[in-house]
C-alpha atoms as a PDB file:
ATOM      1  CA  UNK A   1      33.119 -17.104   5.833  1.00  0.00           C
ATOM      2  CA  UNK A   2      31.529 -18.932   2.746  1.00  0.00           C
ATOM      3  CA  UNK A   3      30.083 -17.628   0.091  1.00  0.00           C
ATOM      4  CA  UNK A   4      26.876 -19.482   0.784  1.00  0.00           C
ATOM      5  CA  UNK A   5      26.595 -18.647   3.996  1.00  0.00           C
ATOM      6  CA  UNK A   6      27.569 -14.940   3.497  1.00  0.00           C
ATOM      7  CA  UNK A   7      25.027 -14.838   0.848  1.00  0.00           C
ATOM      8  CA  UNK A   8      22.121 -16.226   3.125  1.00  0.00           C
ATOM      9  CA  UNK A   9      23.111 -13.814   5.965  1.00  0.00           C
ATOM     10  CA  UNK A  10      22.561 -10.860   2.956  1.00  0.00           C
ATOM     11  CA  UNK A  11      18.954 -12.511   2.175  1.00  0.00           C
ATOM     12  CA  UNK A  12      18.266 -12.960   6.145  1.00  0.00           C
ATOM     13  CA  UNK A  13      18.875  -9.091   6.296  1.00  0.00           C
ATOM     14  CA  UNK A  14      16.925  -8.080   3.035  1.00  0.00           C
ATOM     15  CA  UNK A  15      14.428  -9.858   4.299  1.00  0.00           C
ATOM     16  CA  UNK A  16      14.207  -7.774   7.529  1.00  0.00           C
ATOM     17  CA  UNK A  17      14.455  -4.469   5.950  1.00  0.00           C
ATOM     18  CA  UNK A  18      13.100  -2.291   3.117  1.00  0.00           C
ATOM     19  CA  UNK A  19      16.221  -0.675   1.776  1.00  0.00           C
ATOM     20  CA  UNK A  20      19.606  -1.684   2.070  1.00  0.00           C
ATOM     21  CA  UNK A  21      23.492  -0.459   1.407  1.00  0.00           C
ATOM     22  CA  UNK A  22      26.616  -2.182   0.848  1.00  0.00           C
ATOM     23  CA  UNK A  23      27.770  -0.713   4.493  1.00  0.00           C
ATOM     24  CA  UNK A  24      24.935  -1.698   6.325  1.00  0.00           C
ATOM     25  CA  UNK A  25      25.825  -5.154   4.474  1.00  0.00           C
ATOM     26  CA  UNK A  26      29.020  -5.073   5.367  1.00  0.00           C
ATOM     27  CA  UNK A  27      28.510  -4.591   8.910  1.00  0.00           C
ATOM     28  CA  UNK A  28      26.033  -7.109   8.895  1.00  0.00           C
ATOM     29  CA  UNK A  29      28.328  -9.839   7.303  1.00  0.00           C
ATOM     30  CA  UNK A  30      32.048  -8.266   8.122  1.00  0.00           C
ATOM     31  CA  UNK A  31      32.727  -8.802   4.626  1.00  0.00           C
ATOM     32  CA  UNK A  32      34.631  -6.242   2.242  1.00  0.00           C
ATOM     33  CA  UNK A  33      32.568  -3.846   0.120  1.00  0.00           C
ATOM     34  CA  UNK A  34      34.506  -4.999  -2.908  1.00  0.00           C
ATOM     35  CA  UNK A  35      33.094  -8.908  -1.394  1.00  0.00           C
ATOM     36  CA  UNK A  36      29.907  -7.426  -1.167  1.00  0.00           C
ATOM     37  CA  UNK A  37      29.193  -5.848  -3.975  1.00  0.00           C
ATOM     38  CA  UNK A  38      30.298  -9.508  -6.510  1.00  0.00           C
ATOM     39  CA  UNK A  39      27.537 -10.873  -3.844  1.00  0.00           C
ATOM     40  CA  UNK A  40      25.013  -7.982  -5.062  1.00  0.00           C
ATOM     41  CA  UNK A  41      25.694  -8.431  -8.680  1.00  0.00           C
ATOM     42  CA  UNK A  42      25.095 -12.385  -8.576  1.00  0.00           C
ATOM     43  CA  UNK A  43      21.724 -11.581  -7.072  1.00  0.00           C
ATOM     44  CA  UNK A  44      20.955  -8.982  -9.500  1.00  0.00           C
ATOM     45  CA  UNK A  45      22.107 -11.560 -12.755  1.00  0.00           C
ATOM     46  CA  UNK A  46      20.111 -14.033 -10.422  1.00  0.00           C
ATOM     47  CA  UNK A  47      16.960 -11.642  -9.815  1.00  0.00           C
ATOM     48  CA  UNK A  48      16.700 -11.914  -6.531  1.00  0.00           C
ATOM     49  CA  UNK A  49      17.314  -8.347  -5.618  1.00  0.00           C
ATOM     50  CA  UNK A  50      16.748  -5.033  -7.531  1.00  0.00           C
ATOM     51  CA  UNK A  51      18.764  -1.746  -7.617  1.00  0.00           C
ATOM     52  CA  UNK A  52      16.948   1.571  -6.334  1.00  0.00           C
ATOM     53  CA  UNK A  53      18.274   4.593  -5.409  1.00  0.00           C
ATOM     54  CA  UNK A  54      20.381   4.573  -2.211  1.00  0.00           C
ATOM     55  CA  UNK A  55      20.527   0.929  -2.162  1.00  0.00           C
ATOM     56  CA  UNK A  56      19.229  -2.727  -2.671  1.00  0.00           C
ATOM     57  CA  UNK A  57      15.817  -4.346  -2.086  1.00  0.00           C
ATOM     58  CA  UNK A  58      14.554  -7.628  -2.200  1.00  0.00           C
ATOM     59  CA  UNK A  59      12.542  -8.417  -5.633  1.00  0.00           C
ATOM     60  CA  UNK A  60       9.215  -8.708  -4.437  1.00  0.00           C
ATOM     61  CA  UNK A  61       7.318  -9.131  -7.793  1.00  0.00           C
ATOM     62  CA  UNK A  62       3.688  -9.816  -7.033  1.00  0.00           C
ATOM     63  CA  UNK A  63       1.713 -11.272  -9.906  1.00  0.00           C
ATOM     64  CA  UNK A  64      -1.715 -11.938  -8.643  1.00  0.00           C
ATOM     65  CA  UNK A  65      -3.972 -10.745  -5.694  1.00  0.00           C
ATOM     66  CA  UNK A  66      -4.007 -12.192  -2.183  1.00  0.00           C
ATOM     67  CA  UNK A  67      -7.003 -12.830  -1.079  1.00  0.00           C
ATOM     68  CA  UNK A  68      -8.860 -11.418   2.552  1.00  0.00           C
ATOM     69  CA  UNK A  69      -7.913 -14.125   4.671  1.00  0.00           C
ATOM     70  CA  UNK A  70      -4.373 -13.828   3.549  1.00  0.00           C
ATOM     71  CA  UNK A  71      -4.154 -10.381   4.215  1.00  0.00           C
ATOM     72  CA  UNK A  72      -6.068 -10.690   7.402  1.00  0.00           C
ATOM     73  CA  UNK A  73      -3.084 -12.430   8.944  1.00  0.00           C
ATOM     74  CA  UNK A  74      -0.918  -9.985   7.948  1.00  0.00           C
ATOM     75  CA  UNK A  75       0.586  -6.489   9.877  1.00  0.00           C
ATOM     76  CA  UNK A  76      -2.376  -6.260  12.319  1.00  0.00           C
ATOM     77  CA  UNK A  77      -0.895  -3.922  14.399  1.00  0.00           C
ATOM     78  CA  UNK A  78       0.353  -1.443  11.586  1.00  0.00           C
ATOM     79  CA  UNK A  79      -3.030  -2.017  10.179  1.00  0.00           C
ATOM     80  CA  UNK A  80      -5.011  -0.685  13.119  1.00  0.00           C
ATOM     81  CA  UNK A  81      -1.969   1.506  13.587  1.00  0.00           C
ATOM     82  CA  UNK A  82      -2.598   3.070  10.161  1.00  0.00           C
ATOM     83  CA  UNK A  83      -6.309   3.202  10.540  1.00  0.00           C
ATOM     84  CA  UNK A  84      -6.010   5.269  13.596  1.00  0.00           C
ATOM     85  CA  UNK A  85      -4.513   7.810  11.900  1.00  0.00           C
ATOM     86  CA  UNK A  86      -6.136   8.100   8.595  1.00  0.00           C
ATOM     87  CA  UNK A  87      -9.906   8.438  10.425  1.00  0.00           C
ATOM     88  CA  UNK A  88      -8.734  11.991  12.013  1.00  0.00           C
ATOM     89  CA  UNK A  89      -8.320  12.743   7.828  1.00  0.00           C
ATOM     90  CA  UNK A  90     -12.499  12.594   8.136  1.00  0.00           C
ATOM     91  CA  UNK A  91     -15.134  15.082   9.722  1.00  0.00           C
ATOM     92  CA  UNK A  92     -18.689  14.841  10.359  1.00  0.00           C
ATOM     93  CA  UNK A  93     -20.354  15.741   6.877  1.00  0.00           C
ATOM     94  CA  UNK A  94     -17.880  14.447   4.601  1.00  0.00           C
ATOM     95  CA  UNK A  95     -18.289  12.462   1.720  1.00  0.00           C
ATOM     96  CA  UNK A  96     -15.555   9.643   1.955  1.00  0.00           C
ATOM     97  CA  UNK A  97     -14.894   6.632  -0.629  1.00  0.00           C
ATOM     98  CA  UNK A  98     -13.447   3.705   0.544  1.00  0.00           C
ATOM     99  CA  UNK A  99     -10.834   1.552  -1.159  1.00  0.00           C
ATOM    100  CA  UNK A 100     -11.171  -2.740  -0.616  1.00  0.00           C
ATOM    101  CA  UNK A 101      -9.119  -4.337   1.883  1.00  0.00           C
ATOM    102  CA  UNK A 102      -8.026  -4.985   5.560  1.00  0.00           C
ATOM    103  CA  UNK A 103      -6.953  -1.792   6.839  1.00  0.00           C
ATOM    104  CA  UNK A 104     -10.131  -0.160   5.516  1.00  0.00           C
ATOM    105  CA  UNK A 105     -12.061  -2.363   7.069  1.00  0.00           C
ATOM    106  CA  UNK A 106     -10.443  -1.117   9.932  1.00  0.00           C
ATOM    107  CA  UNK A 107     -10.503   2.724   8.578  1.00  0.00           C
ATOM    108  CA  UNK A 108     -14.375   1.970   8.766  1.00  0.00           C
ATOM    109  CA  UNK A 109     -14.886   0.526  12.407  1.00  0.00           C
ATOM    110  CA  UNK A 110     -13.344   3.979  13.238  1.00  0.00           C
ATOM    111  CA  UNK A 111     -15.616   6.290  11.257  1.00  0.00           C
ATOM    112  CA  UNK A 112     -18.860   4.868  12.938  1.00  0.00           C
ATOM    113  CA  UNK A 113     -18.976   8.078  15.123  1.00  0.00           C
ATOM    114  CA  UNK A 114     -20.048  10.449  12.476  1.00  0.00           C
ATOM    115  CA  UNK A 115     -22.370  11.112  10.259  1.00  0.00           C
ATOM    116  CA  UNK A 116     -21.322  10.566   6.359  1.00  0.00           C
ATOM    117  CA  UNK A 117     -21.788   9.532   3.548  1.00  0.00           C
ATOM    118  CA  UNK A 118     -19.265   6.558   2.233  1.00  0.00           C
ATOM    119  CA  UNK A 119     -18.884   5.155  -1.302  1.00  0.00           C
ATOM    120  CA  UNK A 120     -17.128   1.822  -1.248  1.00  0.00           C
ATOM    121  CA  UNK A 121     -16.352  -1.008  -3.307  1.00  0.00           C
ATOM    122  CA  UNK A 122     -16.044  -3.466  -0.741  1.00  0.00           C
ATOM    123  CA  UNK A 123     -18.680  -5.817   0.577  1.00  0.00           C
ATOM    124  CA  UNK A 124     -17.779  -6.366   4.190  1.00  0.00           C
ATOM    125  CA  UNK A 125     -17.222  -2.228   4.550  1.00  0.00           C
ATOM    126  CA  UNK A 126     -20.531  -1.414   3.030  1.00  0.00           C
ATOM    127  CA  UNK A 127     -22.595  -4.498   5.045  1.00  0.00           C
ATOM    128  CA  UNK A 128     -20.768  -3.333   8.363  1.00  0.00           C
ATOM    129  CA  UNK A 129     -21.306   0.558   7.951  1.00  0.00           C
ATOM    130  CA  UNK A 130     -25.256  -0.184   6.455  1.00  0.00           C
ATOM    131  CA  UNK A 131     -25.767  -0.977  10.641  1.00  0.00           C
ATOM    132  CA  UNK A 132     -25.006   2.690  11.406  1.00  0.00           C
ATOM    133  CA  UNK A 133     -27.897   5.320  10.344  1.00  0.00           C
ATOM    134  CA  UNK A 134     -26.147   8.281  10.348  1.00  0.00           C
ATOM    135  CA  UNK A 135     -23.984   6.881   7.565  1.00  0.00           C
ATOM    136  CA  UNK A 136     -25.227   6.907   4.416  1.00  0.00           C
ATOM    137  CA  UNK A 137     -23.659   3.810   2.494  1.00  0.00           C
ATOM    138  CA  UNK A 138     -23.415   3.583  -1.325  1.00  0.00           C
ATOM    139  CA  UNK A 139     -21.264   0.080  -3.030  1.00  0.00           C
ATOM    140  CA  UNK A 140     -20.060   1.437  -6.052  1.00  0.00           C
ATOM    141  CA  UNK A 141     -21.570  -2.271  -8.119  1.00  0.00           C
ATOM    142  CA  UNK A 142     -20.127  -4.409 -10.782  1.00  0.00           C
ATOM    143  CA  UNK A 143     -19.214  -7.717 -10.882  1.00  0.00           C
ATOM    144  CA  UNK A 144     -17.724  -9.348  -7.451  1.00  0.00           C
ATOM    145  CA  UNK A 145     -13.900 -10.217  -7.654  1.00  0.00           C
ATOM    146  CA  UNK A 146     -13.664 -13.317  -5.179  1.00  0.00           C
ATOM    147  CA  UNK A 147     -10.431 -13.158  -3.860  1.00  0.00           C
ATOM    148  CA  UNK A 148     -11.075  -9.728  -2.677  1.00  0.00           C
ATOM    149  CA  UNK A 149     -15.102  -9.841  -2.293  1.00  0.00           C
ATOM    150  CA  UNK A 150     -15.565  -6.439  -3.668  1.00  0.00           C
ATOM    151  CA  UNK A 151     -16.717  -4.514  -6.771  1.00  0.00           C
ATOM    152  CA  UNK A 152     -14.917  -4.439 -10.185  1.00  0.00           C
ATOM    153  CA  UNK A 153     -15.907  -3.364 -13.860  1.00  0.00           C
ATOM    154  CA  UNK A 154     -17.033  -0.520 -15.823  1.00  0.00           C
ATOM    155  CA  UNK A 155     -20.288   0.046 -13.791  1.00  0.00           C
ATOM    156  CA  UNK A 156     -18.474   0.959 -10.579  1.00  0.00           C
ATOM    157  CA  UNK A 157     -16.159   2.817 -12.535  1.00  0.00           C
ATOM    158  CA  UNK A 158     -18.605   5.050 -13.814  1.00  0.00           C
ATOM    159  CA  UNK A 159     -20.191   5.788 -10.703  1.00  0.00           C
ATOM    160  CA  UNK A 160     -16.702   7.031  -9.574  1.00  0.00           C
ATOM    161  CA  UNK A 161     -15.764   9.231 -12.237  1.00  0.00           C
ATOM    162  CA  UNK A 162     -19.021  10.980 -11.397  1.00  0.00           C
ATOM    163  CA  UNK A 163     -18.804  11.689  -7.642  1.00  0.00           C
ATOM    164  CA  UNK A 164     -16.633  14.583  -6.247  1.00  0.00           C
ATOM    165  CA  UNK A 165     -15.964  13.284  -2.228  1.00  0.00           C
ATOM    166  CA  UNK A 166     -13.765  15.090  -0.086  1.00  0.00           C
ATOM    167  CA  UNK A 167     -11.372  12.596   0.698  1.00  0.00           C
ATOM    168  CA  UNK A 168     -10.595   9.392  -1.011  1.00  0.00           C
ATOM    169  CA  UNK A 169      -8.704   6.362   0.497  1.00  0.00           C
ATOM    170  CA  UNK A 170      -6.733   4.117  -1.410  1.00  0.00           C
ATOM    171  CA  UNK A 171      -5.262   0.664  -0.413  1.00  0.00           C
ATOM    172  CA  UNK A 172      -2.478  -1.524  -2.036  1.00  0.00           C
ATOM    173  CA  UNK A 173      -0.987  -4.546  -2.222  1.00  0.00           C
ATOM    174  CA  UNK A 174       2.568  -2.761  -3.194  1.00  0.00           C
ATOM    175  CA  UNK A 175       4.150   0.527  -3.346  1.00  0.00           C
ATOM    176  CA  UNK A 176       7.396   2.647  -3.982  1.00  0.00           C
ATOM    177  CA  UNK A 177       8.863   5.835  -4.814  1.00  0.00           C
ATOM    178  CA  UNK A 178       9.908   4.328  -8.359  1.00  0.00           C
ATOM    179  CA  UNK A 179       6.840   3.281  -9.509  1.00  0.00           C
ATOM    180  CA  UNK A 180       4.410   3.988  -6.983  1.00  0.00           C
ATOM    181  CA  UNK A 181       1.200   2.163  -6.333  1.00  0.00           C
ATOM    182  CA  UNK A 182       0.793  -0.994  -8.005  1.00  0.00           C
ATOM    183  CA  UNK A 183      -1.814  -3.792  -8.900  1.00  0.00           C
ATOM    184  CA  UNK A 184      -1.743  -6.925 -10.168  1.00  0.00           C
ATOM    185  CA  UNK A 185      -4.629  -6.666 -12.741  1.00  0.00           C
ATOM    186  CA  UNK A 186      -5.415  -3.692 -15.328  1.00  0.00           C
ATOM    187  CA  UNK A 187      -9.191  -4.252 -14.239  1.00  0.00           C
ATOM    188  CA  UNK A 188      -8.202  -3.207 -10.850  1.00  0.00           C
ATOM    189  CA  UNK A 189      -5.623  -0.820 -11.150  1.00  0.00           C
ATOM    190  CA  UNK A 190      -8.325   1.210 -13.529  1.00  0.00           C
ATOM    191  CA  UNK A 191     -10.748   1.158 -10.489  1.00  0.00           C
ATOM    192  CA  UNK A 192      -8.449   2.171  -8.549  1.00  0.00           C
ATOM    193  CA  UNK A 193      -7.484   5.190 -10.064  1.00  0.00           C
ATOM    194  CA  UNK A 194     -11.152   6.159 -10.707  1.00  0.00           C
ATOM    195  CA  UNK A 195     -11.534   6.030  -7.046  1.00  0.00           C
ATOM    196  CA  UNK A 196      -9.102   8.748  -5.997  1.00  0.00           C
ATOM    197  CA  UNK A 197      -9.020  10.724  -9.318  1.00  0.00           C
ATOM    198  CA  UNK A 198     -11.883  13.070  -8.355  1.00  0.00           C
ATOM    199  CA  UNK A 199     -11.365  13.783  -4.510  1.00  0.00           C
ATOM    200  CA  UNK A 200     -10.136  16.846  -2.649  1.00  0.00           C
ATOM    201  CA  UNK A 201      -7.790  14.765  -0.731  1.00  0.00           C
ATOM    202  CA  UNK A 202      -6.204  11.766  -1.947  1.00  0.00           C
ATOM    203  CA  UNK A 203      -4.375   9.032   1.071  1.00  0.00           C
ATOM    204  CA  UNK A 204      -2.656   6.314   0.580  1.00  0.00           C
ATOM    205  CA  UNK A 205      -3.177   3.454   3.337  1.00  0.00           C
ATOM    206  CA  UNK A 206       0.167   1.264   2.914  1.00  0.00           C
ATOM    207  CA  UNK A 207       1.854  -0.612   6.085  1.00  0.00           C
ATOM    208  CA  UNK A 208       5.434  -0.842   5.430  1.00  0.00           C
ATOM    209  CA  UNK A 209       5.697  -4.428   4.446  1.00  0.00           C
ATOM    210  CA  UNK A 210       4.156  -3.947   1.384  1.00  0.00           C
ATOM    211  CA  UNK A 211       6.934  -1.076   0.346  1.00  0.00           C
ATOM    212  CA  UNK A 212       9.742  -2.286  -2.541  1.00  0.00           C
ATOM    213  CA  UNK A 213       6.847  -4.776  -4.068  1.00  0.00           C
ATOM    214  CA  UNK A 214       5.564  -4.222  -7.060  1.00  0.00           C
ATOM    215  CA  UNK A 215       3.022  -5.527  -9.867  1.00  0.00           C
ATOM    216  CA  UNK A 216       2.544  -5.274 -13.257  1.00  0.00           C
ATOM    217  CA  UNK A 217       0.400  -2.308 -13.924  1.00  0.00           C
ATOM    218  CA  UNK A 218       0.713   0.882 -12.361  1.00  0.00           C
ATOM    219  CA  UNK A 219      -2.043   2.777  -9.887  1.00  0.00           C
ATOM    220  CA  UNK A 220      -0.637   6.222  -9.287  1.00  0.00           C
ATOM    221  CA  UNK A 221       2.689   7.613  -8.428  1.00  0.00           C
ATOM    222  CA  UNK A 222       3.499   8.806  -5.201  1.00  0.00           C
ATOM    223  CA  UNK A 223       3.696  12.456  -5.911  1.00  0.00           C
ATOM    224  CA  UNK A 224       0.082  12.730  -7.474  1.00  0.00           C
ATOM    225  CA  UNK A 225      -1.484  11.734  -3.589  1.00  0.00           C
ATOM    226  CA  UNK A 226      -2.314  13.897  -1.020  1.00  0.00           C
ATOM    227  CA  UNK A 227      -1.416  12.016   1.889  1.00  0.00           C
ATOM    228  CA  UNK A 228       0.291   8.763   2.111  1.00  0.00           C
ATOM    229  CA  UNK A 229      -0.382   6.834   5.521  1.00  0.00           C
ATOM    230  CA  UNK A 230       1.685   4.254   6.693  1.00  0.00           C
ATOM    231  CA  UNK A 231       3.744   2.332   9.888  1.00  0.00           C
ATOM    232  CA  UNK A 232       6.932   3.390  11.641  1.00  0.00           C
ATOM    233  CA  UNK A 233       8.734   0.252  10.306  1.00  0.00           C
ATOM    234  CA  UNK A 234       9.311   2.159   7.267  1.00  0.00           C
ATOM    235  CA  UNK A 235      13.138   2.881   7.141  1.00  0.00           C
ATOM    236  CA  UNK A 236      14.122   6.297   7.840  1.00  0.00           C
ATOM    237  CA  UNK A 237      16.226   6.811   3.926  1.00  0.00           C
ATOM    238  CA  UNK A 238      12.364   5.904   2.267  1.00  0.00           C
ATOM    239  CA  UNK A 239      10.582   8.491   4.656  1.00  0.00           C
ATOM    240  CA  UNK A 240      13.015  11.336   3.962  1.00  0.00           C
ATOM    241  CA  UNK A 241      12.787  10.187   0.107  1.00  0.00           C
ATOM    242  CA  UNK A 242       9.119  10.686   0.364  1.00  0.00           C
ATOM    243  CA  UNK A 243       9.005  13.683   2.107  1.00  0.00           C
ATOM    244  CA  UNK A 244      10.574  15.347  -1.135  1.00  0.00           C
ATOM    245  CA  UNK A 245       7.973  14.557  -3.134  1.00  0.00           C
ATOM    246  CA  UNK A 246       4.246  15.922  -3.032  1.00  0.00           C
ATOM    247  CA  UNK A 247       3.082  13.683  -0.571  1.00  0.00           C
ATOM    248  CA  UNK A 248       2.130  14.553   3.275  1.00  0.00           C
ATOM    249  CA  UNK A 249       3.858  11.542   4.962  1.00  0.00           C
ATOM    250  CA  UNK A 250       1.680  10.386   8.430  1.00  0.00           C
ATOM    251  CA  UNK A 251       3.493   8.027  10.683  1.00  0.00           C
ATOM    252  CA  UNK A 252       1.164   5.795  12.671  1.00  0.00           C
END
């Protein structure tokens, strides 16, 4: 076989999978490990892939945020999947903040049952829970980021690092056991970590597509959550990695 067309095979299969070795590779392409690893090394020098440990993974470098309606297309099943899950984390009573983005948009159409109280950042979350009275709805303020329509700044900051709520819920755009949950701006990333910093329980909400990417500045690592929520497309080396660390791992 050509290189070229070995080496396209090896992207085809990246593509398709979180975390890769040079047997699975070599299965794949019925190429020698010695061929396979030259391959690896080009894409490294090339970067197009990145070294972890137990294998390879695409370089999935993510430098700005995606907006709503690109993320709405995106994972719908693992999102409602994931959401599932995560609303048996809440009881009547509880005081739950709410992270921006699609699958907590979905977290919220499941919490509609019970009476709370919900701090959120996000626009559509707080409009769509406001129709339920037994929920008591607070947006955290600020100024409105428009890719993501929610709340960013120092004055929903503050309100966070003054509210103790019993769980927290945290959303990403990319994640990993290396350098955990990532954002694309400081701005957000800083909000971010406000929002889970103070909370009895602190989940993660992460379909497995978005695992191996990463941006510039860093969220949280893995081991400071509480719970970490995510899809059973996540490869089975990643969910035994994570189950080392501090993490309660939920499978939707």
């Amino acid at each position: 076989m050509k290189g070229y067309n070995r080496l396209e095979q090896i992207m085809d299969y990246l593509k398709g999978h979180n975390l890769v070795t040079v047997e699975q590779l070599v299965a794949v392409t019925e190429a020698s490990p010695a061929t396979i690893r030259r391959d690896l090394i080009k894409l490294d020098q090339e970067g197009v892939i990145s070294r972890s440990h137990g294998g390879v993974t695409l370089n999935r470098f993510i430098p700005n945020q995606p907006t709503t309606h690109e993320k709405m297309q995106r994972s719908l099943a693992e999102k409602h999947a994931i959401a599932r899950a995560a609303a048996s984390f809440v009881k009547a009573g509880d005081a739950v903040v709410l992270d921006a983005g699609t699958t907590m948009i979905e977290l919220a159409r499941h919490l509609t049952h019970l009476p709370l109280r919900v701090i959120t950042s996000d626009l559509h979350i707080a409009l769509f829970l406001a129709e339920f009275k037994q929920i008591e709805v607070t947006i955290i303020g600020g100024r409105i980021d428009d890719s993501s329509q929610s709340c960013i700044g120092d004055h929903g900051r503050k309100l966070l690092q003054n509210v103790w709520p019993d769980v927290a819920f945290v959303s990403c755009n990319s994640w990993d056991l290396q350098r955990g949950i990532t954002s694309p701006t400081e701005e957000k990333a800083a909000l971010k970590r406000d929002l889970i910093a103070n909370a009895k329980r602190r989940v993660l909400l992460a379909d497995s597509s978005k695992y191996g990417a990463w941006s510039l500045f860093n969220v949280a690592h893995l081991a400071s959550l509480s719970d970490i929520v995510t899809d059973d497309r996540l490869d089975k080396e990643i969910c035994e990695a994570i189950e080392k660390i501090a993490p309660r791992l939920t499978i939707a």
